[in-house]
N, C-alpha and C. Protein backbone atom coordinates (compact mmCIF):
# COMPACT_ATOMS: atom_id res chain seq x y z
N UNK A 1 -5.54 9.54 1.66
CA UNK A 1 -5.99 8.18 1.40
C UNK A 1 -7.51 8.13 1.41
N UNK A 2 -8.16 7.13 0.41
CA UNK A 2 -9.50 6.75 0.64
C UNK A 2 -9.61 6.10 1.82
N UNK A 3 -11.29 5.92 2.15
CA UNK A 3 -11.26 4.81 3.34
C UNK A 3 -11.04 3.31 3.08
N UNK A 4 -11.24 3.02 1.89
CA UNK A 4 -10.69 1.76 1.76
C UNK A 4 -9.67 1.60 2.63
N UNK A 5 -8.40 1.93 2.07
CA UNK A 5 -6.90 2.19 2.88
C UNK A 5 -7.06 2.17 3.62
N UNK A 6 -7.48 3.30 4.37
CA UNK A 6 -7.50 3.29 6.21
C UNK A 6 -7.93 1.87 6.52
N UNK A 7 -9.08 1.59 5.85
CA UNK A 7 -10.11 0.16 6.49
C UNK A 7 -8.93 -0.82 6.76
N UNK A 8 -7.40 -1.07 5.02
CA UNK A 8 -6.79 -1.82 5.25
C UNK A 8 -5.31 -1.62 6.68
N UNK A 9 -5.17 -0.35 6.72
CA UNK A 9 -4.15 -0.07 7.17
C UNK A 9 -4.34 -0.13 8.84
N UNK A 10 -5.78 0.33 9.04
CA UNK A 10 -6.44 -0.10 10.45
C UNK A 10 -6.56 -1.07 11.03
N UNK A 11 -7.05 -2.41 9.54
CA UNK A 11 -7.26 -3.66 10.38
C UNK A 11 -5.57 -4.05 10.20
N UNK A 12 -4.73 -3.75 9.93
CA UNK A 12 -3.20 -4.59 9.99
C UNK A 12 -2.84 -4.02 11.35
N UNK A 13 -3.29 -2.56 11.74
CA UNK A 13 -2.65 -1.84 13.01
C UNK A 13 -3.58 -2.67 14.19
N UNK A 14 -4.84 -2.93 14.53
CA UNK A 14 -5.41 -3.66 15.00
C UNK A 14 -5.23 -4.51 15.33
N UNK A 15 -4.88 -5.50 14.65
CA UNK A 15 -4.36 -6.88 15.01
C UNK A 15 -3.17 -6.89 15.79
N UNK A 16 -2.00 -6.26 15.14
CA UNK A 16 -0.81 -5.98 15.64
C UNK A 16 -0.91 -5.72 17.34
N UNK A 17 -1.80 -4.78 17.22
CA UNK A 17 -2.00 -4.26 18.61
C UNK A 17 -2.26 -5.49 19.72
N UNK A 18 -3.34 -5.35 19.03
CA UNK A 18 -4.19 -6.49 19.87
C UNK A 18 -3.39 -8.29 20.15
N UNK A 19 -3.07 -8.59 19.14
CA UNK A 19 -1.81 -9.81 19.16
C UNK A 19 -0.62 -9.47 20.40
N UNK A 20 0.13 -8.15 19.96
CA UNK A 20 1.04 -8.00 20.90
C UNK A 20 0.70 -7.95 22.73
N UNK A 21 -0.49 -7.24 23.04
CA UNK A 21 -1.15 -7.23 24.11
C UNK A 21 -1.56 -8.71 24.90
N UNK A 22 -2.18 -9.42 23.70
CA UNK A 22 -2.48 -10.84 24.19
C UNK A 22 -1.40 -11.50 25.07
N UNK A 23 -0.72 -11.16 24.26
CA UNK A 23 0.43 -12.64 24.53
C UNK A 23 1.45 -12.30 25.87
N UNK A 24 1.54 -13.09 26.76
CA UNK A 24 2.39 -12.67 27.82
C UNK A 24 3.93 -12.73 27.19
N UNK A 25 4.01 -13.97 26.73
CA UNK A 25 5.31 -14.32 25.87
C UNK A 25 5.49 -12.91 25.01
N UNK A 26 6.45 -12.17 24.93
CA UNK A 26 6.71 -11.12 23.92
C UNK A 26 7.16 -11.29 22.58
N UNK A 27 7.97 -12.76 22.71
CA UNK A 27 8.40 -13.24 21.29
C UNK A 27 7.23 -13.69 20.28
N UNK A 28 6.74 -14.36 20.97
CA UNK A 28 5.11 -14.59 20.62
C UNK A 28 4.61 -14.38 20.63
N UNK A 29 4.13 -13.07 20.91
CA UNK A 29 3.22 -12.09 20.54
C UNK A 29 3.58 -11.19 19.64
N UNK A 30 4.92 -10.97 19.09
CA UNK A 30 5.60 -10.66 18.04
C UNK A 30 5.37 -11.23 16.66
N UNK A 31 5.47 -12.67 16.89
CA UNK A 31 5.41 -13.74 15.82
C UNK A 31 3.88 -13.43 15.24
N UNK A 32 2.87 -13.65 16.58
CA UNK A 32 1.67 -13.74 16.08
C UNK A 32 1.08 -12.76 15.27
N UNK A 33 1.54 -11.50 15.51
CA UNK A 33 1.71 -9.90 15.34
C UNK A 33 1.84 -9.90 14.01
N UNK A 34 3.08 -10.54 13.49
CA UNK A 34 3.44 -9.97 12.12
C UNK A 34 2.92 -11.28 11.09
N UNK A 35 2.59 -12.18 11.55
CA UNK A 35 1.78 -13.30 10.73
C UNK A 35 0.61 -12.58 10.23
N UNK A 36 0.31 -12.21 11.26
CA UNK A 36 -1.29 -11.94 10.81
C UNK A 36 -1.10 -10.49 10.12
N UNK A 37 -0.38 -9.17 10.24
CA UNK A 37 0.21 -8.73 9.48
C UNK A 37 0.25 -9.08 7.51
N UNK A 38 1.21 -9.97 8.02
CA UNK A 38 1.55 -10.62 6.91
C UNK A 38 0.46 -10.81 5.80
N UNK A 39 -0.48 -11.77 6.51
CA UNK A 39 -1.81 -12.01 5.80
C UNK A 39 -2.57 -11.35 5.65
N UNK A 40 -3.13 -10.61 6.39
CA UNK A 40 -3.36 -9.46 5.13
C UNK A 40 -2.79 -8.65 4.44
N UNK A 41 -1.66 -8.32 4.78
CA UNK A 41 -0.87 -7.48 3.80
C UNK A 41 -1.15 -8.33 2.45
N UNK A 42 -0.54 -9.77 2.59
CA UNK A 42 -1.02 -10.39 0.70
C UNK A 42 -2.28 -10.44 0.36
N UNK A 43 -3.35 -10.02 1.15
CA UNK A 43 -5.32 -10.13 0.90
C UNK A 43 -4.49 -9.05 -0.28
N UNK A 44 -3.87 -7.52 -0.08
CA UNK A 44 -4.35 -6.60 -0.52
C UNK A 44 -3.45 -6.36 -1.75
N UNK A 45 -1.87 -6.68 -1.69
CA UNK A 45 -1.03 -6.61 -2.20
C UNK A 45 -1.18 -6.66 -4.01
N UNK A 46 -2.45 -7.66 -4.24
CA UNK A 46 -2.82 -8.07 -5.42
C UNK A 46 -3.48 -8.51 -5.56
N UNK A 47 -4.44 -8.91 -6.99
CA UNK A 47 -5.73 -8.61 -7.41
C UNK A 47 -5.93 -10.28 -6.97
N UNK A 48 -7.15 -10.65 -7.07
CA UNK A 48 -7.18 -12.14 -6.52
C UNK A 48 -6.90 -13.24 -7.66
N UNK A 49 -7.21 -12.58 -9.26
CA UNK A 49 -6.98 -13.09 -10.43
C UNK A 49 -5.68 -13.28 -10.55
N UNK A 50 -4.99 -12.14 -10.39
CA UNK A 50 -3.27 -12.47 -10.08
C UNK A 50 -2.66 -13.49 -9.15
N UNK A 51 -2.77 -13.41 -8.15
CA UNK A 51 -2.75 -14.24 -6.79
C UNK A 51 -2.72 -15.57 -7.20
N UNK A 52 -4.01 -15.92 -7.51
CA UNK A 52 -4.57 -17.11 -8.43
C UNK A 52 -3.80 -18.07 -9.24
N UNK A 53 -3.48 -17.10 -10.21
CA UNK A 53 -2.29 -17.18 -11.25
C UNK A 53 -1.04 -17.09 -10.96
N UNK A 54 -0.81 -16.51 -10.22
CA UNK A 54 1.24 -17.01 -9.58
C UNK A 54 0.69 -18.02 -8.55
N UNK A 55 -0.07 -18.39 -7.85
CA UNK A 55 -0.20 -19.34 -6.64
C UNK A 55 -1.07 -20.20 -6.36
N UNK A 56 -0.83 -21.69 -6.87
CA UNK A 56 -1.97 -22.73 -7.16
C UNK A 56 -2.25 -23.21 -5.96
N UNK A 57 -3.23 -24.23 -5.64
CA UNK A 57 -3.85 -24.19 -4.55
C UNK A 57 -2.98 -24.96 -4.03
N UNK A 58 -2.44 -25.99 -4.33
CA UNK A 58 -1.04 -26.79 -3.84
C UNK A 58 0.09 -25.95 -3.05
N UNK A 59 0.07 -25.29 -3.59
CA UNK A 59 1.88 -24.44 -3.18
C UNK A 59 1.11 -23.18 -2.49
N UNK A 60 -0.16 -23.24 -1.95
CA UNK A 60 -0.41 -21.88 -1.30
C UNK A 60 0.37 -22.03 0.08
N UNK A 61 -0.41 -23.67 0.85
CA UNK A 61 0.26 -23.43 2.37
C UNK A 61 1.25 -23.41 2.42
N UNK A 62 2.47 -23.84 1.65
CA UNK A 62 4.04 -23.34 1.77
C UNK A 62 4.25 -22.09 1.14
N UNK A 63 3.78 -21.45 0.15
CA UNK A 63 4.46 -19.92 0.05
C UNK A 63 3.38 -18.99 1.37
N UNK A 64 2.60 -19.14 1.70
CA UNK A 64 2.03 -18.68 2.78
C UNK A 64 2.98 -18.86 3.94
N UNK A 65 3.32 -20.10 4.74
CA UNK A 65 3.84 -20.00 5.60
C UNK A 65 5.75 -19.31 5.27
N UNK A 66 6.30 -19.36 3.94
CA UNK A 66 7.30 -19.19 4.05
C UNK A 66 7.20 -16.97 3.81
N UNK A 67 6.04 -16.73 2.84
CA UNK A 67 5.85 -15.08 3.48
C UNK A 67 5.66 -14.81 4.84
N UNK A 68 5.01 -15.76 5.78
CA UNK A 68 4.80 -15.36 7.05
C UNK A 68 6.06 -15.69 7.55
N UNK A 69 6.73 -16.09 7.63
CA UNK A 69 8.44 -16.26 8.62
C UNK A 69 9.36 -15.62 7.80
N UNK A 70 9.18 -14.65 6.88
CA UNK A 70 10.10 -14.27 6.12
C UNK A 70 9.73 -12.56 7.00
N UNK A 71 8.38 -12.57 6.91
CA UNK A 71 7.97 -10.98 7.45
C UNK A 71 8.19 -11.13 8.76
N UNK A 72 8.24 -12.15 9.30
CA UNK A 72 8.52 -12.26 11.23
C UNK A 72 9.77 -11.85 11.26
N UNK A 73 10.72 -12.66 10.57
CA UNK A 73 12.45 -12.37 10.84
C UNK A 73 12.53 -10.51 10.76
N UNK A 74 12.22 -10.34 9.27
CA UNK A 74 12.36 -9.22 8.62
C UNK A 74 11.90 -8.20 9.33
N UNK A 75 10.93 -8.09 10.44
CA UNK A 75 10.00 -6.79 10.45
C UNK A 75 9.72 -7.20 11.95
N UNK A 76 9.72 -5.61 12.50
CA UNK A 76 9.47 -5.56 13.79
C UNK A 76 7.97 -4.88 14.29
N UNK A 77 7.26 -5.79 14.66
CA UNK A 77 5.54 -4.98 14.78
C UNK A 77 5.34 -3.88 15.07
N UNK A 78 6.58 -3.42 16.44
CA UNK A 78 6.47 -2.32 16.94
C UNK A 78 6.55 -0.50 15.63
N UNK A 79 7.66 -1.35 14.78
CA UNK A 79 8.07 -0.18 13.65
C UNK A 79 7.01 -0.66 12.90
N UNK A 80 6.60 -1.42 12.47
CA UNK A 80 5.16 -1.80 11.83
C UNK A 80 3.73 -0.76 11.85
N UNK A 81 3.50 -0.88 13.02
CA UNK A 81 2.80 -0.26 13.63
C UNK A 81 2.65 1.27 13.47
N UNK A 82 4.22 1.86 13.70
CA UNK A 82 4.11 3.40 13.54
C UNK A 82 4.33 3.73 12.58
N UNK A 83 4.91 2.33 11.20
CA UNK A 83 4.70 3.40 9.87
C UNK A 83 3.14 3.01 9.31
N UNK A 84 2.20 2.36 9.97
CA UNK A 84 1.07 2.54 9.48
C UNK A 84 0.27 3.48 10.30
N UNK A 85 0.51 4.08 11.47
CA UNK A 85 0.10 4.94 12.14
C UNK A 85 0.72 6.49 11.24
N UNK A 86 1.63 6.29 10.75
CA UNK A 86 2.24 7.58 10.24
C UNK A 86 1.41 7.39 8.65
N UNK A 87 0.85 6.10 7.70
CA UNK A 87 0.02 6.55 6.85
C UNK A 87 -1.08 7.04 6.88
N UNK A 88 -1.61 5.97 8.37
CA UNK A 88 -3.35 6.77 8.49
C UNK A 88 -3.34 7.92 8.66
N UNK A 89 -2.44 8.83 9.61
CA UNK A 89 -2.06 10.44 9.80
C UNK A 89 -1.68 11.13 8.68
N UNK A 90 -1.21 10.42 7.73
CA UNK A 90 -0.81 11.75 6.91
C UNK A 90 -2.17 12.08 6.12
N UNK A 91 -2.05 13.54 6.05
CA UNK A 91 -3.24 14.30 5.36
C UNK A 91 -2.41 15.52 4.35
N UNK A 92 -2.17 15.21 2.70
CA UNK A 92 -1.68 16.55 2.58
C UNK A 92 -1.95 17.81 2.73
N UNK A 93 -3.72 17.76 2.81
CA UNK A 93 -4.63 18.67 3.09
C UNK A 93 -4.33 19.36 4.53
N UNK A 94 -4.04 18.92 5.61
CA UNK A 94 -3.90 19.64 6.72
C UNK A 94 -3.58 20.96 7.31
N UNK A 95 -2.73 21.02 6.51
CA UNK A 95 -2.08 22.38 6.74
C UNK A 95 -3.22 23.45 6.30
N UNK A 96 -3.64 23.06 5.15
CA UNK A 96 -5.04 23.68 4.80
C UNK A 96 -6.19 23.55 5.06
N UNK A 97 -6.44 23.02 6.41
CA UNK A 97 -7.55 22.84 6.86
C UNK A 97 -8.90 21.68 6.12
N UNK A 98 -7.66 21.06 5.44
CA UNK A 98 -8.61 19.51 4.88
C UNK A 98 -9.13 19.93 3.40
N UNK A 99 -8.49 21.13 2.97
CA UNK A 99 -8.99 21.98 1.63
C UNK A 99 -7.87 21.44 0.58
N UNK A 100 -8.39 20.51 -0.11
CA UNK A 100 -7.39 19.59 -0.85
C UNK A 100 -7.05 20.11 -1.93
N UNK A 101 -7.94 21.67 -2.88
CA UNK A 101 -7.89 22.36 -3.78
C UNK A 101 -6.86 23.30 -3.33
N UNK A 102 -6.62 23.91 -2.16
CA UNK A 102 -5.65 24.99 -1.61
C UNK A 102 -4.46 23.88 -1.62
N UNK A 103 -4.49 22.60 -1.02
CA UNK A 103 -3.17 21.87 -1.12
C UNK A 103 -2.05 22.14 -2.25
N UNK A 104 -3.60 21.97 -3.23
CA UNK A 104 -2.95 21.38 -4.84
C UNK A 104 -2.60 22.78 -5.30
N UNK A 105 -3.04 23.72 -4.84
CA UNK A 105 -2.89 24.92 -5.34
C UNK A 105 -0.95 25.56 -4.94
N UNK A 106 -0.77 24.86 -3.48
CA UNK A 106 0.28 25.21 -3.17
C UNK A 106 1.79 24.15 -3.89
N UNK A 107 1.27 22.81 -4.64
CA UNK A 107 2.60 22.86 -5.21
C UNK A 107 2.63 23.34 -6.46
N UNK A 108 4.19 23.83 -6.60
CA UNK A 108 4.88 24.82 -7.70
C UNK A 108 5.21 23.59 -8.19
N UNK A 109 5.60 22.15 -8.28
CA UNK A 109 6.15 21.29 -9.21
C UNK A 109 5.39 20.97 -10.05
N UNK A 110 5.90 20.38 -11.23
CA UNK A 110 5.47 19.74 -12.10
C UNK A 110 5.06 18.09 -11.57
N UNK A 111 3.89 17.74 -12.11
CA UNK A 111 3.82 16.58 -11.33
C UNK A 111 3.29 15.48 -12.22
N UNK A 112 3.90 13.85 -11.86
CA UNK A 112 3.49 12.84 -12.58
C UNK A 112 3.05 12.21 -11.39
N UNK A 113 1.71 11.96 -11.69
CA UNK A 113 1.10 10.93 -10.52
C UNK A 113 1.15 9.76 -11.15
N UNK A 114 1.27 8.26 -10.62
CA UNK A 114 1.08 7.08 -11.16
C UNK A 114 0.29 6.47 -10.41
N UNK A 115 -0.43 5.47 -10.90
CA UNK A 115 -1.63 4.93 -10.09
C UNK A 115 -1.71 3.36 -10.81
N UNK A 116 -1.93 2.52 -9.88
CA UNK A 116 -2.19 0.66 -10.58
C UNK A 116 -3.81 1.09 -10.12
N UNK A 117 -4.76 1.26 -11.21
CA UNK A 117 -5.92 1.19 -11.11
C UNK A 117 -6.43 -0.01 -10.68
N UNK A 118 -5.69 -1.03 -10.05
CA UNK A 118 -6.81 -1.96 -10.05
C UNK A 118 -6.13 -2.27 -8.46
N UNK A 119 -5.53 -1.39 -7.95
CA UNK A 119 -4.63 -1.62 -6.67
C UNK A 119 -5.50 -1.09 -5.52
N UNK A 120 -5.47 -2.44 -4.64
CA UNK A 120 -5.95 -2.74 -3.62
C UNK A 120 -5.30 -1.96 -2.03
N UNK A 121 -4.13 -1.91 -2.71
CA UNK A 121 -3.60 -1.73 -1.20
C UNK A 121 -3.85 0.45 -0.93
N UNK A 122 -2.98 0.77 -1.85
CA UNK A 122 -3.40 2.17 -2.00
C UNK A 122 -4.06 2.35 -3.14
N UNK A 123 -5.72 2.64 -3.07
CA UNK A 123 -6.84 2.69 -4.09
C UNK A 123 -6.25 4.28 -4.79
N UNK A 124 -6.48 4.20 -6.25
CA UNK A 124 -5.89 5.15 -7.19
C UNK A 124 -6.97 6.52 -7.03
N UNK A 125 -8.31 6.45 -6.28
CA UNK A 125 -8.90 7.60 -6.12
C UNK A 125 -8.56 9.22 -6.33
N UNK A 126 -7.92 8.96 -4.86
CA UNK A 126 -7.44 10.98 -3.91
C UNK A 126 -6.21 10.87 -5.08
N UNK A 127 -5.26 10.08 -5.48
CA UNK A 127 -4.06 10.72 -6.16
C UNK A 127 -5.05 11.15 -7.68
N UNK A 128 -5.83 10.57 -8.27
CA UNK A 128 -6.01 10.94 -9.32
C UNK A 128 -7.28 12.23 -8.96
N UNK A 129 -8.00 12.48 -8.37
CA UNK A 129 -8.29 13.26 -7.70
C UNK A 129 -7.30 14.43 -7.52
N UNK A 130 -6.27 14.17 -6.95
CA UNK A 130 -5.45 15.36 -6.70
C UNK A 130 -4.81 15.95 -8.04
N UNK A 131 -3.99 14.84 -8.67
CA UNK A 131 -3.38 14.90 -9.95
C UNK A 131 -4.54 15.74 -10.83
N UNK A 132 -5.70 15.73 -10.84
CA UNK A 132 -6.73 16.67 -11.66
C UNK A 132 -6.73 18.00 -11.09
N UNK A 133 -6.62 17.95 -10.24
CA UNK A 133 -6.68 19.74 -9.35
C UNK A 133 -5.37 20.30 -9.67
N UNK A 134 -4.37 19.68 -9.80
CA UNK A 134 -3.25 20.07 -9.93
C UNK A 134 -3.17 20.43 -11.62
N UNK A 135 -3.54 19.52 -12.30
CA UNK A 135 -3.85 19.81 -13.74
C UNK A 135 -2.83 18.28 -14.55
N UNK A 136 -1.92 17.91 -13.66
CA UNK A 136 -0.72 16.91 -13.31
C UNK A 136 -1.09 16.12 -14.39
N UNK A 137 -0.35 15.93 -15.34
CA UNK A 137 0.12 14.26 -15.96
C UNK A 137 -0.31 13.08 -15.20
N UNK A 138 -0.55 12.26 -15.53
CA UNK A 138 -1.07 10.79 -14.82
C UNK A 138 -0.69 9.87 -15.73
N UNK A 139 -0.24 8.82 -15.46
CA UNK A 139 -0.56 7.21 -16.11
C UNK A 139 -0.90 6.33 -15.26
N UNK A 140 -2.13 6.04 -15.59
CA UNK A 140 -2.91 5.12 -14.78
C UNK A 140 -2.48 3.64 -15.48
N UNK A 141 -2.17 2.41 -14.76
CA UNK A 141 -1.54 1.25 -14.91
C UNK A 141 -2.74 0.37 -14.64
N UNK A 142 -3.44 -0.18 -15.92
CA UNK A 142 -4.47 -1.38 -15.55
C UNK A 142 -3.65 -2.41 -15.94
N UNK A 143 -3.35 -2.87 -14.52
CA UNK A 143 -2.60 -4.39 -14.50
C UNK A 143 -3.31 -5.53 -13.71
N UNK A 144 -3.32 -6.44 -13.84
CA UNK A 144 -4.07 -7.63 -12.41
C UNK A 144 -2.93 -7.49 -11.30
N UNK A 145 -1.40 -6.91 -11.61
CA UNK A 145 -0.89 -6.89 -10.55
C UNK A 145 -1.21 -6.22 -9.44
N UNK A 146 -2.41 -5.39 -9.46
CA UNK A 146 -2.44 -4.19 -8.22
C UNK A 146 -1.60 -3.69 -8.20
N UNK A 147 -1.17 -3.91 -6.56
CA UNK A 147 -0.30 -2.55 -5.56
C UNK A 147 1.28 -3.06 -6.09
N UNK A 148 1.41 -4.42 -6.78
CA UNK A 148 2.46 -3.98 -7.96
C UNK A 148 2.71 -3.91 -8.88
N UNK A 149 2.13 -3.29 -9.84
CA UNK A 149 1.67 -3.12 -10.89
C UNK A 149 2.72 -2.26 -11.50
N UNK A 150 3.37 -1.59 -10.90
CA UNK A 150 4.74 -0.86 -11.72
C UNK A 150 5.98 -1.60 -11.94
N UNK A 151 6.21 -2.98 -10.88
CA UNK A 151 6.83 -3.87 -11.04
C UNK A 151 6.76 -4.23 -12.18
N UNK A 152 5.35 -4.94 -12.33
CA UNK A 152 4.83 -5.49 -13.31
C UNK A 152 4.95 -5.17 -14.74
N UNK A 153 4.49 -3.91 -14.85
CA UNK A 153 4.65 -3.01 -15.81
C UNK A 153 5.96 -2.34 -15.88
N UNK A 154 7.12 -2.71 -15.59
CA UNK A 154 7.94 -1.88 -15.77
C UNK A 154 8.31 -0.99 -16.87
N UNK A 155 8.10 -1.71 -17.92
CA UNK A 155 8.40 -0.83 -19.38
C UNK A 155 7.64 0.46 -19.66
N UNK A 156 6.54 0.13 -19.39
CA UNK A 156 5.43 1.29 -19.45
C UNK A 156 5.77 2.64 -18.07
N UNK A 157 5.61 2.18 -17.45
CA UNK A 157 6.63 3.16 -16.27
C UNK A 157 7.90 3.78 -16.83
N UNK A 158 9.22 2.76 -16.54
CA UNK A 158 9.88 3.54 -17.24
C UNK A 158 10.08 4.75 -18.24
N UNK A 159 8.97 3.83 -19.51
CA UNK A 159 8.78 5.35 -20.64
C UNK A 159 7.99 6.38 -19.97
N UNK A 160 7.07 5.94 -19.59
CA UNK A 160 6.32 6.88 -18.52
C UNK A 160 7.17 8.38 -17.59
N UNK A 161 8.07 7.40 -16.81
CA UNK A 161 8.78 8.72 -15.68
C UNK A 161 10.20 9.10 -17.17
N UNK A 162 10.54 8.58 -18.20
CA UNK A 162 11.92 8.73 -18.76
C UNK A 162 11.13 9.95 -19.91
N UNK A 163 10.10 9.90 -20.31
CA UNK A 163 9.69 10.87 -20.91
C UNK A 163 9.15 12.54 -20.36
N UNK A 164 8.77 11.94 -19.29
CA UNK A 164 8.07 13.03 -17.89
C UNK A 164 9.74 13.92 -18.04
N UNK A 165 10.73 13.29 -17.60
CA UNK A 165 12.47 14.01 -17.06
C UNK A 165 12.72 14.82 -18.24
N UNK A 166 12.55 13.75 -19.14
CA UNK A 166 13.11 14.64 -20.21
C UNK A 166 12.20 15.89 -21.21
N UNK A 167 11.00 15.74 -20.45
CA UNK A 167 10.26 17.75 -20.65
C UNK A 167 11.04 18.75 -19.77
């Protein structure tokens, strides 16, 4: 990951932390935990032009509060927590001593990297970065959707991975 990422994946682990600690109440420090969670997770999720455009200024404080009690029910801070502790940790480089050319050197697959160039949440950098060392196929996705931008784009994806299978 770039540091962008980390920056985002740090301040969601941060809060979490720090929310859950506050609160003597555990339920409520849960709640508070994954609200704030929540909110930034949608800062990053998508481009602000997008955002914009599915969500007028009227209907923000109700789809806001109804993503925030939808991610409270749904999601537990504690597992929260360690799968963003398990993104900031992962390094594919490690094994190789942070040598991201020996990484790329060690896979034997054929590879399609995909990337939403305009995605906030995981920035398209290190994969297209890697995808070049590797020599790898890429389709880079300029969508306003960001970090869902393959949603978005589904058609183009599709042909994308349905042409990749069938080499």
């Amino acid at each position: 990951m770039d540091s962008y990422d980390l920056l985002l994946w740090q301040t969601e682990l941060n809060a979490i932390e720090e929310l859950l600690s506050a609160h003597s109440d555990p339920q409520k420090g849960r709640a508070a935990a994954m609200r704030i969670a929540a909110d930034v997770h949608q800062l990053a999720i998508t481009t602000p032009s997008n955002h914009n455009a599915e969500i007028s200024r009227e209907e923000f404080a109700g789809k806001l509060a109804m993503t925030e009690a939808e991610l409270i029910q749904r999601m537990d801070p504690y597992d929260w927590a360690g799968q963003l502790r398990a993104m900031i940790g992962h390094d594919v480089s490690a094994t190789w001593g942070g040598n991201m050319q020996r990484a790329a050197d060690a896979v034997n697959a054929q590879l399609l990297v995909i990337v939403g160039l305009r995605d906030h949440m995981v920035t398209p950098g290190s994969a297209l970065d890697f995808a070049k060392r590797m020599r790898a196929r890429t389709l880079e996705i300029d969508s306003d959707c960001g970090h869902r931008s393959v949603a978005c784009e589904k058609e183009q994806f599709r042909g994308a991975v349905r042409e990749f299978l069938d080499q």
